[in-house]
N, C-alpha and C. Protein backbone atom coordinates (compact mmCIF):
# COMPACT_ATOMS: atom_id res chain seq x y z
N UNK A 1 60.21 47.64 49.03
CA UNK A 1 59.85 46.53 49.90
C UNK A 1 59.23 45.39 49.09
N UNK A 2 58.43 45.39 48.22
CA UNK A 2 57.60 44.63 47.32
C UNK A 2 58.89 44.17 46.09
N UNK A 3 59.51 44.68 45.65
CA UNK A 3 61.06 44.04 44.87
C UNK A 3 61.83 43.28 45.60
N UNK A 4 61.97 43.66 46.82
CA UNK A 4 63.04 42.88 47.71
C UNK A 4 62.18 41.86 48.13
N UNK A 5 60.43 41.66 48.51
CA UNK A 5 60.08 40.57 48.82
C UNK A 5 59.65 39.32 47.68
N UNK A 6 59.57 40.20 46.41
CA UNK A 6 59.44 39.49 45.06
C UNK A 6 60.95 38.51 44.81
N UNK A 7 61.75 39.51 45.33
CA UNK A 7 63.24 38.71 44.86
C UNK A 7 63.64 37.56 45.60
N UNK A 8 63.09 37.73 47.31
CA UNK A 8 63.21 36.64 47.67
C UNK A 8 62.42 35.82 47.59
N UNK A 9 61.11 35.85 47.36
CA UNK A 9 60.11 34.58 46.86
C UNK A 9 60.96 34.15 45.54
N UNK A 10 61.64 34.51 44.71
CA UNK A 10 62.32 34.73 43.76
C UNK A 10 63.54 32.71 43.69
N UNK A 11 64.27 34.17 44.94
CA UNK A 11 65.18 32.98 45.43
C UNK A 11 65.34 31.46 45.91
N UNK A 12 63.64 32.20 46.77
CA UNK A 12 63.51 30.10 47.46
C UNK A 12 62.76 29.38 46.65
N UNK A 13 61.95 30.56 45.49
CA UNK A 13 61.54 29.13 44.26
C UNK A 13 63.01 28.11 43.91
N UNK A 14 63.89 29.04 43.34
CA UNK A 14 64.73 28.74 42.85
C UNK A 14 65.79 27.51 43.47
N UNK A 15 66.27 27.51 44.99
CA UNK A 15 66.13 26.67 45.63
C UNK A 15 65.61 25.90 46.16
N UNK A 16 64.26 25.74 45.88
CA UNK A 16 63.32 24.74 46.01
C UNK A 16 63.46 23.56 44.98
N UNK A 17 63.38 24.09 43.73
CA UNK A 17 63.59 23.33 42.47
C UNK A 17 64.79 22.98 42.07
N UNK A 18 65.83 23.23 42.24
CA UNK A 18 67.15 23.03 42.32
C UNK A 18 67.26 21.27 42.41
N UNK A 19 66.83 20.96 43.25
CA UNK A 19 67.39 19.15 44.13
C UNK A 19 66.02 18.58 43.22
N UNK A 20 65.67 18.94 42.27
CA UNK A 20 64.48 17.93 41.45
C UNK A 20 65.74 17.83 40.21
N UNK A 21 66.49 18.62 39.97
CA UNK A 21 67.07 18.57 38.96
C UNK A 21 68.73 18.36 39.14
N UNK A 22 69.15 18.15 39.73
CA UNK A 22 70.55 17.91 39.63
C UNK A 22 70.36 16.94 41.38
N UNK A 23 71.42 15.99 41.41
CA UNK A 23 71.61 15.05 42.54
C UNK A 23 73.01 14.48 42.77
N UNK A 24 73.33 14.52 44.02
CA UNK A 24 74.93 14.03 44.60
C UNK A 24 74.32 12.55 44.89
N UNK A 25 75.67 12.10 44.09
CA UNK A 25 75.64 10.63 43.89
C UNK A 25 76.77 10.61 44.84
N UNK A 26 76.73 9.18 45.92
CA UNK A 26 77.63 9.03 46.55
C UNK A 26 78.28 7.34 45.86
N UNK A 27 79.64 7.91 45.32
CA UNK A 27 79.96 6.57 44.51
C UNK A 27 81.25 5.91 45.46
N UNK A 28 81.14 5.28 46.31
CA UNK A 28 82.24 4.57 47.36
C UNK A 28 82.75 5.71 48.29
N UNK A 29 83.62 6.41 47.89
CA UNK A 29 84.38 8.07 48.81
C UNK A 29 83.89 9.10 47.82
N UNK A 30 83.59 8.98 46.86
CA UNK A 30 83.24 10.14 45.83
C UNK A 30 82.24 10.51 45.95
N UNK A 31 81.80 11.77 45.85
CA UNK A 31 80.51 12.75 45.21
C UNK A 31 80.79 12.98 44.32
N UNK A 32 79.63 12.69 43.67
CA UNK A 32 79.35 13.55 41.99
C UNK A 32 78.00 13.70 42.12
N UNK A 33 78.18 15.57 41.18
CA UNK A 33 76.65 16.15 41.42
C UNK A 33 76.10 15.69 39.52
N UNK A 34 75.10 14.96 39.27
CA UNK A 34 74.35 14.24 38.24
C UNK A 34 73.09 15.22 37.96
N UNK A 35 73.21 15.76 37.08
CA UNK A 35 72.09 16.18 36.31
C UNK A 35 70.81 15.55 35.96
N UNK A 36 70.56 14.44 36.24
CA UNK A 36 69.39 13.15 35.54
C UNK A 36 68.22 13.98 34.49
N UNK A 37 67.65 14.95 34.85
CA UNK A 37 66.41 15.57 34.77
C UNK A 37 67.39 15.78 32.63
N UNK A 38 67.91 17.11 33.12
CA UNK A 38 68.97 17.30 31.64
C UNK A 38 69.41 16.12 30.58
N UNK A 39 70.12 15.22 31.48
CA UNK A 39 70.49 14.03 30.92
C UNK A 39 69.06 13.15 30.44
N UNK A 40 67.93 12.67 30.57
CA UNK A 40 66.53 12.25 30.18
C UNK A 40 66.19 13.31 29.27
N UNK A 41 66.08 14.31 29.15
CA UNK A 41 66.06 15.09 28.34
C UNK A 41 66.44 15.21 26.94
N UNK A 42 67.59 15.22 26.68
CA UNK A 42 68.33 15.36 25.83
C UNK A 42 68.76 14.10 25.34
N UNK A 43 68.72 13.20 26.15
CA UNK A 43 68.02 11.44 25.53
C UNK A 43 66.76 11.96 24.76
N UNK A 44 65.66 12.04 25.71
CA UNK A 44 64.52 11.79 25.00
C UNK A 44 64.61 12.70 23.64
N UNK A 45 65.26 13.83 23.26
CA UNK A 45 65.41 14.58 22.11
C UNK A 45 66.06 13.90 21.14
N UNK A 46 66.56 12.93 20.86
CA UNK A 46 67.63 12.12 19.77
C UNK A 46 66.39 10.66 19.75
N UNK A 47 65.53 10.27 20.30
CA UNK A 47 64.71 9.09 20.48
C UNK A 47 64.82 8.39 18.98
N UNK A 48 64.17 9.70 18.04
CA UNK A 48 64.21 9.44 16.78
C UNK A 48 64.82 8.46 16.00
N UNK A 49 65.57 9.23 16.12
CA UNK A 49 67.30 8.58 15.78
C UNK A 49 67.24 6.92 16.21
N UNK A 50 66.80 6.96 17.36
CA UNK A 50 67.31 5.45 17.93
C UNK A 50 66.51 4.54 17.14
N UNK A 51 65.20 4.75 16.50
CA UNK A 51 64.35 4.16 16.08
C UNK A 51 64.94 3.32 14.40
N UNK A 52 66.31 3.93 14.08
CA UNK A 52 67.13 3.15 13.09
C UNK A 52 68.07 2.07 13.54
N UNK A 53 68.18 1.55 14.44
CA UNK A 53 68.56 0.56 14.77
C UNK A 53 68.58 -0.54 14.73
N UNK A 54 68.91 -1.16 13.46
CA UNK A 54 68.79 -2.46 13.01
C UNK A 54 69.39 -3.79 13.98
N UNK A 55 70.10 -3.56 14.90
CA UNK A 55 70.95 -4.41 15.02
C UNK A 55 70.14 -4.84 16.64
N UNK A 56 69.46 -5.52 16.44
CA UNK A 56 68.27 -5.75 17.49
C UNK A 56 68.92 -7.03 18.39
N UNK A 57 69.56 -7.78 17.76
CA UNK A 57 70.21 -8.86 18.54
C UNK A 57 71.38 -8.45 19.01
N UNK A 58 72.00 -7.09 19.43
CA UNK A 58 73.31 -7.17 20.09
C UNK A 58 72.96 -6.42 20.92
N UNK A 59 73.55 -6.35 22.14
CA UNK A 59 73.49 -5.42 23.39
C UNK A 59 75.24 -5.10 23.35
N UNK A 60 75.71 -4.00 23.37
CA UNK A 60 76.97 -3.22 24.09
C UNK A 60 76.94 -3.22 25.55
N UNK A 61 75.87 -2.87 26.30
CA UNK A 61 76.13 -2.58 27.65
C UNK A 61 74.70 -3.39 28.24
N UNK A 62 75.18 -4.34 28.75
CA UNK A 62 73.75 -5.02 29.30
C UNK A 62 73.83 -4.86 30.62
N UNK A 63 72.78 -4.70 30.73
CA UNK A 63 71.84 -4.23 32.06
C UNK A 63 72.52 -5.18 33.23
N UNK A 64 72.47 -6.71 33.09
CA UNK A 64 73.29 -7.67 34.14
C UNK A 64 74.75 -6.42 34.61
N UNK A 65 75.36 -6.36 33.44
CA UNK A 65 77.00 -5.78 33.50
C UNK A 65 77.03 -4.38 34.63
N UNK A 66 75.80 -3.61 34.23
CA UNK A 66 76.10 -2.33 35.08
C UNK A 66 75.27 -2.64 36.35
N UNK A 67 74.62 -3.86 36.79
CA UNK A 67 74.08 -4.00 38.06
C UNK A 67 75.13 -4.84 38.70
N UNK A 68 75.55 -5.21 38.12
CA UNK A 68 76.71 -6.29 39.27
C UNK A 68 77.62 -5.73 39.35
N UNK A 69 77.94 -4.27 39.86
CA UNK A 69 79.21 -3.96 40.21
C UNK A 69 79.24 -3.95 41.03
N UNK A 70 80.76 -4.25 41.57
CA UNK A 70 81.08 -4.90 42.70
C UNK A 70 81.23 -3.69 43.76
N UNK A 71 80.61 -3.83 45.37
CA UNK A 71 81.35 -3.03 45.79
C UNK A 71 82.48 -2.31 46.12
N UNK A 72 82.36 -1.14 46.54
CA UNK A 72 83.95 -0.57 46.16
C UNK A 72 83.79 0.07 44.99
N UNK A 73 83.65 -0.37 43.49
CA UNK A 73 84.18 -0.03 42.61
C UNK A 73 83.30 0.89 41.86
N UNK A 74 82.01 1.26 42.36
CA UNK A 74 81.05 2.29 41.45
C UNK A 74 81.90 3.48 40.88
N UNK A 75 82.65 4.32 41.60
CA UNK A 75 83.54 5.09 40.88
C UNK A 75 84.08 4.96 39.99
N UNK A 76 84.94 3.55 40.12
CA UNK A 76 85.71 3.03 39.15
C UNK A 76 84.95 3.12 37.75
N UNK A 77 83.75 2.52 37.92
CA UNK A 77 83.11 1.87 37.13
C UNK A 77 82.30 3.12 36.47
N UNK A 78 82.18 3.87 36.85
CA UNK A 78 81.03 5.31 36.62
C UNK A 78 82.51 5.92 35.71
N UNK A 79 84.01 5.96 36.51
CA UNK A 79 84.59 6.69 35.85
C UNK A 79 85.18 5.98 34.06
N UNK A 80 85.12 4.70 34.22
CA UNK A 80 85.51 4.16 32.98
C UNK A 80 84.20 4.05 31.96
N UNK A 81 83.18 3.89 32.28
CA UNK A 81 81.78 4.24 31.63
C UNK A 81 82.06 5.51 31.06
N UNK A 82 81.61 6.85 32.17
CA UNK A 82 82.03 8.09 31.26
C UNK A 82 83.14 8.26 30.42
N UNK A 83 83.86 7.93 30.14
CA UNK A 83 85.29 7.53 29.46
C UNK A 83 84.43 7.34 28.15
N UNK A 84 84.45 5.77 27.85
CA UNK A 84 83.24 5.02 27.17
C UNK A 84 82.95 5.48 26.13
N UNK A 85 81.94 6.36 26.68
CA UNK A 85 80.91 7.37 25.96
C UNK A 85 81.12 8.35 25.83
N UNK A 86 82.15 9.26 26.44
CA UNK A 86 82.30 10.58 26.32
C UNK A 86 83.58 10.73 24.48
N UNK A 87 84.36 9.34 24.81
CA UNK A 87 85.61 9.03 23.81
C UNK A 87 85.02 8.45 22.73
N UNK A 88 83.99 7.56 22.84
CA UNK A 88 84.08 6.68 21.75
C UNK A 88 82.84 6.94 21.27
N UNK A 89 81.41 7.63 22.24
CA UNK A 89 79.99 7.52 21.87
C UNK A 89 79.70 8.50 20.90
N UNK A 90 79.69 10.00 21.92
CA UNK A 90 79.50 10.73 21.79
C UNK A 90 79.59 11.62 20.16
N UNK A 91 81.01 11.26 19.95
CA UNK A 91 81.77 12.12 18.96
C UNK A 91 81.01 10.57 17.43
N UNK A 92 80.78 10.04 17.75
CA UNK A 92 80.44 8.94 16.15
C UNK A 92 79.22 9.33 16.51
N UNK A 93 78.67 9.51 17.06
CA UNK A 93 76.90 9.84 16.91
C UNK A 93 76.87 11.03 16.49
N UNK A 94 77.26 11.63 17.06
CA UNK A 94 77.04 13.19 16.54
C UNK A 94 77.57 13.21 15.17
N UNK A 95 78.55 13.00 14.76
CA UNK A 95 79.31 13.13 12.94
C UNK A 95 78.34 12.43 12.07
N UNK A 96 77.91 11.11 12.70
CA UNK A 96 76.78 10.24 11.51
C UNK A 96 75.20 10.84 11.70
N UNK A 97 74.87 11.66 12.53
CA UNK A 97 73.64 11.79 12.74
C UNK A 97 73.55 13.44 13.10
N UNK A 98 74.00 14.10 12.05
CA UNK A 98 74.58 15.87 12.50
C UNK A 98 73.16 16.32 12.79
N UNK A 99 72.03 16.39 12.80
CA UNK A 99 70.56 16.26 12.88
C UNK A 99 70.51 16.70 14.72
N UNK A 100 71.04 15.47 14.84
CA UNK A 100 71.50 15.23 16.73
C UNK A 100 72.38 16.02 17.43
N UNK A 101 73.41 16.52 16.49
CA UNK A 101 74.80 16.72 16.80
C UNK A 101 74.25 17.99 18.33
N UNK A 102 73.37 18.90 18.21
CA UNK A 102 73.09 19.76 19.92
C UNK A 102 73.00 18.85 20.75
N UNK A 103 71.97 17.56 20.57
CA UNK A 103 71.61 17.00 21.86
C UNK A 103 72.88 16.01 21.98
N UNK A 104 73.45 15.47 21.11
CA UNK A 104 74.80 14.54 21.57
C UNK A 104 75.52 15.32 22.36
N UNK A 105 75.79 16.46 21.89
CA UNK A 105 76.43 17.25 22.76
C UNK A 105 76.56 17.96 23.87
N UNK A 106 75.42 18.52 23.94
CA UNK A 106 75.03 18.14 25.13
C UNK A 106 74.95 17.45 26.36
N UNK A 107 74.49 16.01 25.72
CA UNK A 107 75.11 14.84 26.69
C UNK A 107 76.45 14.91 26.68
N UNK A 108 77.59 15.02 25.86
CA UNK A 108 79.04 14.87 25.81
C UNK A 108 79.13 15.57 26.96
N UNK A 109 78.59 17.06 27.16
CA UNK A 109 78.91 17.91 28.03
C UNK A 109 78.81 17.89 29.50
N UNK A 110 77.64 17.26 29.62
CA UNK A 110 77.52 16.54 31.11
C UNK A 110 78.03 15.04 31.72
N UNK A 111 78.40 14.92 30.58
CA UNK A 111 79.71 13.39 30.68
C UNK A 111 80.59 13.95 31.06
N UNK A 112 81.20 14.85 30.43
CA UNK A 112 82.58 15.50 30.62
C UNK A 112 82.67 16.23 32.08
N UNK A 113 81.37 16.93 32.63
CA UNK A 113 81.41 17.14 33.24
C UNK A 113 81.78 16.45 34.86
N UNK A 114 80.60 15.36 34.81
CA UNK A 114 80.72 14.10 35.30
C UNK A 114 82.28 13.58 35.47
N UNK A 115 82.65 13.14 34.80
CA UNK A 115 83.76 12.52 34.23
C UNK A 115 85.28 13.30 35.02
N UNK A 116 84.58 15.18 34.65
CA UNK A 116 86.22 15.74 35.62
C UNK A 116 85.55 15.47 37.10
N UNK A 117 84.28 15.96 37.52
CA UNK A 117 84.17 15.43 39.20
C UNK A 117 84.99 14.02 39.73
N UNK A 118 84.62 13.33 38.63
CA UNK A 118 85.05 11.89 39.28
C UNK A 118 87.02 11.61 39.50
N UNK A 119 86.85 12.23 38.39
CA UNK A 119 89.01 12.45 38.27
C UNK A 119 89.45 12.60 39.68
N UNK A 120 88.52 13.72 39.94
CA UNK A 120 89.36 14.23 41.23
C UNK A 120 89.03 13.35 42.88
N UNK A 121 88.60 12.15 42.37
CA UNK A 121 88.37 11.49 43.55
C UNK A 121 89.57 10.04 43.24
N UNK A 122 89.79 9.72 42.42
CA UNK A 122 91.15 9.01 42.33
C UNK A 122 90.85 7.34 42.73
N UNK A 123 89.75 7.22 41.84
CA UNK A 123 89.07 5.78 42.22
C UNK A 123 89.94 4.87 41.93
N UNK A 124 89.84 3.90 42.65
CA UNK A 124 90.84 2.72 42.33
C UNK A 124 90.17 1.73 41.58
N UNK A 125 90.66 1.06 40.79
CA UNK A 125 89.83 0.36 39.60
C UNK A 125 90.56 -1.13 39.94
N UNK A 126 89.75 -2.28 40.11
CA UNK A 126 89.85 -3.69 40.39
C UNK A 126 89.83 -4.16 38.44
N UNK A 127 90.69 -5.12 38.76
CA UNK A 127 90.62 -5.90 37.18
C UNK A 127 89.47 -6.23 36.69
N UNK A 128 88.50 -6.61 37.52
CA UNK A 128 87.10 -7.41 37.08
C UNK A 128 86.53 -6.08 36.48
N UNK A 129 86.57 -4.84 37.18
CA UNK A 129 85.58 -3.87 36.73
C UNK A 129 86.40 -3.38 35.42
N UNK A 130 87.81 -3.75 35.24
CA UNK A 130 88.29 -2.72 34.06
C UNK A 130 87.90 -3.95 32.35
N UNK A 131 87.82 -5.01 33.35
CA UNK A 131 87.06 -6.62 32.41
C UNK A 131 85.44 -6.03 31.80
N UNK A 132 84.88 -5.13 32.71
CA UNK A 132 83.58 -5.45 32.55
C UNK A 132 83.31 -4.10 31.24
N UNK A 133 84.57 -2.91 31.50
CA UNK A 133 84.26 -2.19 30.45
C UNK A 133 84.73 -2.36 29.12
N UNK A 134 86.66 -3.36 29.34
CA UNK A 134 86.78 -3.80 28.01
C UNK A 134 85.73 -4.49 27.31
N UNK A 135 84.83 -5.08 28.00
CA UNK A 135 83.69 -6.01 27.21
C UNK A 135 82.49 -5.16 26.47
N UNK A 136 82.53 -4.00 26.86
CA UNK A 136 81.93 -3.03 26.17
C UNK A 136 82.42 -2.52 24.85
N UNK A 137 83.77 -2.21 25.39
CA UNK A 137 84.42 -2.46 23.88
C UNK A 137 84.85 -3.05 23.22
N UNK A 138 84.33 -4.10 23.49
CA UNK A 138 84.74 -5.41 22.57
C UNK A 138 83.25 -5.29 21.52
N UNK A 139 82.59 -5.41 22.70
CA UNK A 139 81.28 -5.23 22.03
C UNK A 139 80.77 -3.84 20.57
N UNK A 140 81.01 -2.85 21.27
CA UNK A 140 81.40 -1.67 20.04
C UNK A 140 82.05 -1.88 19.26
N UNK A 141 82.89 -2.28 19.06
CA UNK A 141 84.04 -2.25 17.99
C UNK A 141 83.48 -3.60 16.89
N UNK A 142 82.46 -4.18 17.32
CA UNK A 142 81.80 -5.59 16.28
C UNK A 142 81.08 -4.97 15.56
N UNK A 143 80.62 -3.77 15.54
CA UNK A 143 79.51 -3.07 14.78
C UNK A 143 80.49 -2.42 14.08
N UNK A 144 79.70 -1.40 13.01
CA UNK A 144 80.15 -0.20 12.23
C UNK A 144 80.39 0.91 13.25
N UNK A 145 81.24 1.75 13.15
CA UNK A 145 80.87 2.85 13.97
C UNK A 145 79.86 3.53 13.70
N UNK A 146 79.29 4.00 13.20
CA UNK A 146 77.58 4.66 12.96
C UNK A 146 76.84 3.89 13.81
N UNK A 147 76.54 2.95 13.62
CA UNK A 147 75.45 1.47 14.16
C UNK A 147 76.01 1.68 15.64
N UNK A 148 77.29 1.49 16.02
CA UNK A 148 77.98 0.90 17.29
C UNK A 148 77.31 2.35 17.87
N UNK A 149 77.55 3.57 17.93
CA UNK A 149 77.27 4.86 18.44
C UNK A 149 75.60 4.64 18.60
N UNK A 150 74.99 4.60 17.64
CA UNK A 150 73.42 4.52 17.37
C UNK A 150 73.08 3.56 18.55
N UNK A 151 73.59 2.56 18.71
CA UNK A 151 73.68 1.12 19.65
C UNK A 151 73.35 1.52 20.91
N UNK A 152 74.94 2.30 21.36
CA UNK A 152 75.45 2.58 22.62
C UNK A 152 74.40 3.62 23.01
N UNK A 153 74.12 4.75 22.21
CA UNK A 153 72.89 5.89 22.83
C UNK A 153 71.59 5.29 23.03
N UNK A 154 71.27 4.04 22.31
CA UNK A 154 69.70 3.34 22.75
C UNK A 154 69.96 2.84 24.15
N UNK A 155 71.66 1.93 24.59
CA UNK A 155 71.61 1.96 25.77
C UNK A 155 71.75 2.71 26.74
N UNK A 156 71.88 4.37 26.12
CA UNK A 156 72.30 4.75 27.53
C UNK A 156 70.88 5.19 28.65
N UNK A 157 69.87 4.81 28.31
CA UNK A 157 68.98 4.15 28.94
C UNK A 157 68.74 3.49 30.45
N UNK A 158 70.11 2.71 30.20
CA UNK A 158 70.11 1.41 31.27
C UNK A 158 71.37 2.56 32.04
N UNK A 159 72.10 2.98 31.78
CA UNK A 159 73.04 4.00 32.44
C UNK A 159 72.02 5.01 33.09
N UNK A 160 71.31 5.83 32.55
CA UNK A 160 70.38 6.55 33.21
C UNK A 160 69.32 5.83 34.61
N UNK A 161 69.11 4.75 34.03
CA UNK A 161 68.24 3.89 34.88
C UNK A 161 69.15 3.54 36.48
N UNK A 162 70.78 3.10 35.89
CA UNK A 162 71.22 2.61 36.47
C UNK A 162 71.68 4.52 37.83
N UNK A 163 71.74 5.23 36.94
CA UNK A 163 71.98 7.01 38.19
C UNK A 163 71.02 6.63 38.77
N UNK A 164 69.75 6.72 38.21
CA UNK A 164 68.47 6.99 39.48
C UNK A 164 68.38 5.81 40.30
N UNK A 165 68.85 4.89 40.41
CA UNK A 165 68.80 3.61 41.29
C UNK A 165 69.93 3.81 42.01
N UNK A 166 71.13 4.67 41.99
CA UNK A 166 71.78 4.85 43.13
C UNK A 166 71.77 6.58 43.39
N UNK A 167 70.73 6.90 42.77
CA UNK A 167 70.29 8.63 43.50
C UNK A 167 68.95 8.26 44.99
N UNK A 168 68.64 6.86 44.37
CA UNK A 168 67.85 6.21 45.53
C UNK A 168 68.66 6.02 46.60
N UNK A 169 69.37 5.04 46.71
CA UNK A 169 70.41 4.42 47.57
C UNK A 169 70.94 5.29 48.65
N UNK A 170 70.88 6.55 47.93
CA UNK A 170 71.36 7.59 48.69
C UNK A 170 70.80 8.44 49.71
C-alpha cells in the first residue's frame, strides 16, 4: 500500500513538472511541442564560446526580422528558421568549437526535432517570409564560417526570446 501510494505521489510530481518544461506552441494550424527550459540550457552551456565574438557590428538575425512576421506565416517562418540552424548552424559550430560539440548538439537535436513536428503540418510559405530568411543567409555567408556559426548561436537568443513570447500568446 505505501509503494503503490509512493508511486503515485511519484506520478503526479512528475506531471506536475512536465508543462514547466516543454510547451505547445500554436503556430497558425500547427502545434509544436518546444522544449524552452532544455533549449536555455544548453545555450547557457556554450555562453563561453560566445564571448569570442569579434564581429560586434553585424547582426545575422535581428530581432526587428523575427518580430514582424506576418500573420499566417509563423510556421512558415519557425519552419525555415529551424532549417537555418539545424543545416547551416549547428554542424560549423560544433566542428570549429569541438569543446561545444554535446551542447551544439544537443540543440541540433531539438531543432530537428522541432523541425520534423513542423513538416508534418505543411505550412505554406509567402515570398516576404522566404525574403526574410534568405536575408539571413545572405547575412551568414559575409562572415567566415567559424565566426558566421559563433554569430548565429549568440543570436539564438532572440529565437529563444522570440518561443517564449508566443508560449505567452498562447
Amino acid at each position: 500500500m505505501l509503494l503503490s501510494c509512493s508511486l503515485c505521489l511519484l506520478l503526479l510530481l512528475g506531471c506536475l513538472s512536465e508543462p514547466a518544461h516543454s510547451r505547445t506552441l500554436q503556430l497558425d494550424s500547427c502545434s509544436v511541442t518546444v522544449h524552452l527550459y532544455e533549449l536555455r540550457r544548453y545555450h547557457s552551456d556554450i555562453r563561453s564560446a560566445l564571448s569570442e565574438d569579434s564581429n560586434i557590428g553585424v547582426k545575422i538575425l535581428d530581432k526587428a526580422l523575427i518580430t514582424d512576421v506576418q500573420e499566417g506565416q509563423m510556421c512558415c517562418f519557425m519552419q525555415l528558421l529551424m532549417r537555418f540552424y539545424v543545416e547551416r548552424v549547428f554542424g560549423s559550430f560544433g566542428s570549429s568549437w569541438p569543446q561545444y560539440q554535446r551542447f551544439s548538439s544537443a540543440l541540433a537535436n531539438a531543432f530537428v526535432t522541432i523541425r520534423k513536428d513542423i513538416r508534418s503540418c505543411h505550412c505554406l510559405c509567402e515570398e516576404d517570409t522566404q525574403k526574410k530568411i534568405d536575408s539571413v543567409n545572405a547575412e551568414f555567408i559575409k562572415l567566415e564560417v567559424s565566426q558566421a556559426a559563433l554569430k548565429a548561436m549568440g543570436e539564438l537568443d532572440t529565437v529563444l526570446d522570440w518561443l517564449d513570447a508566443l508560449k505567452d500568446k498562447n
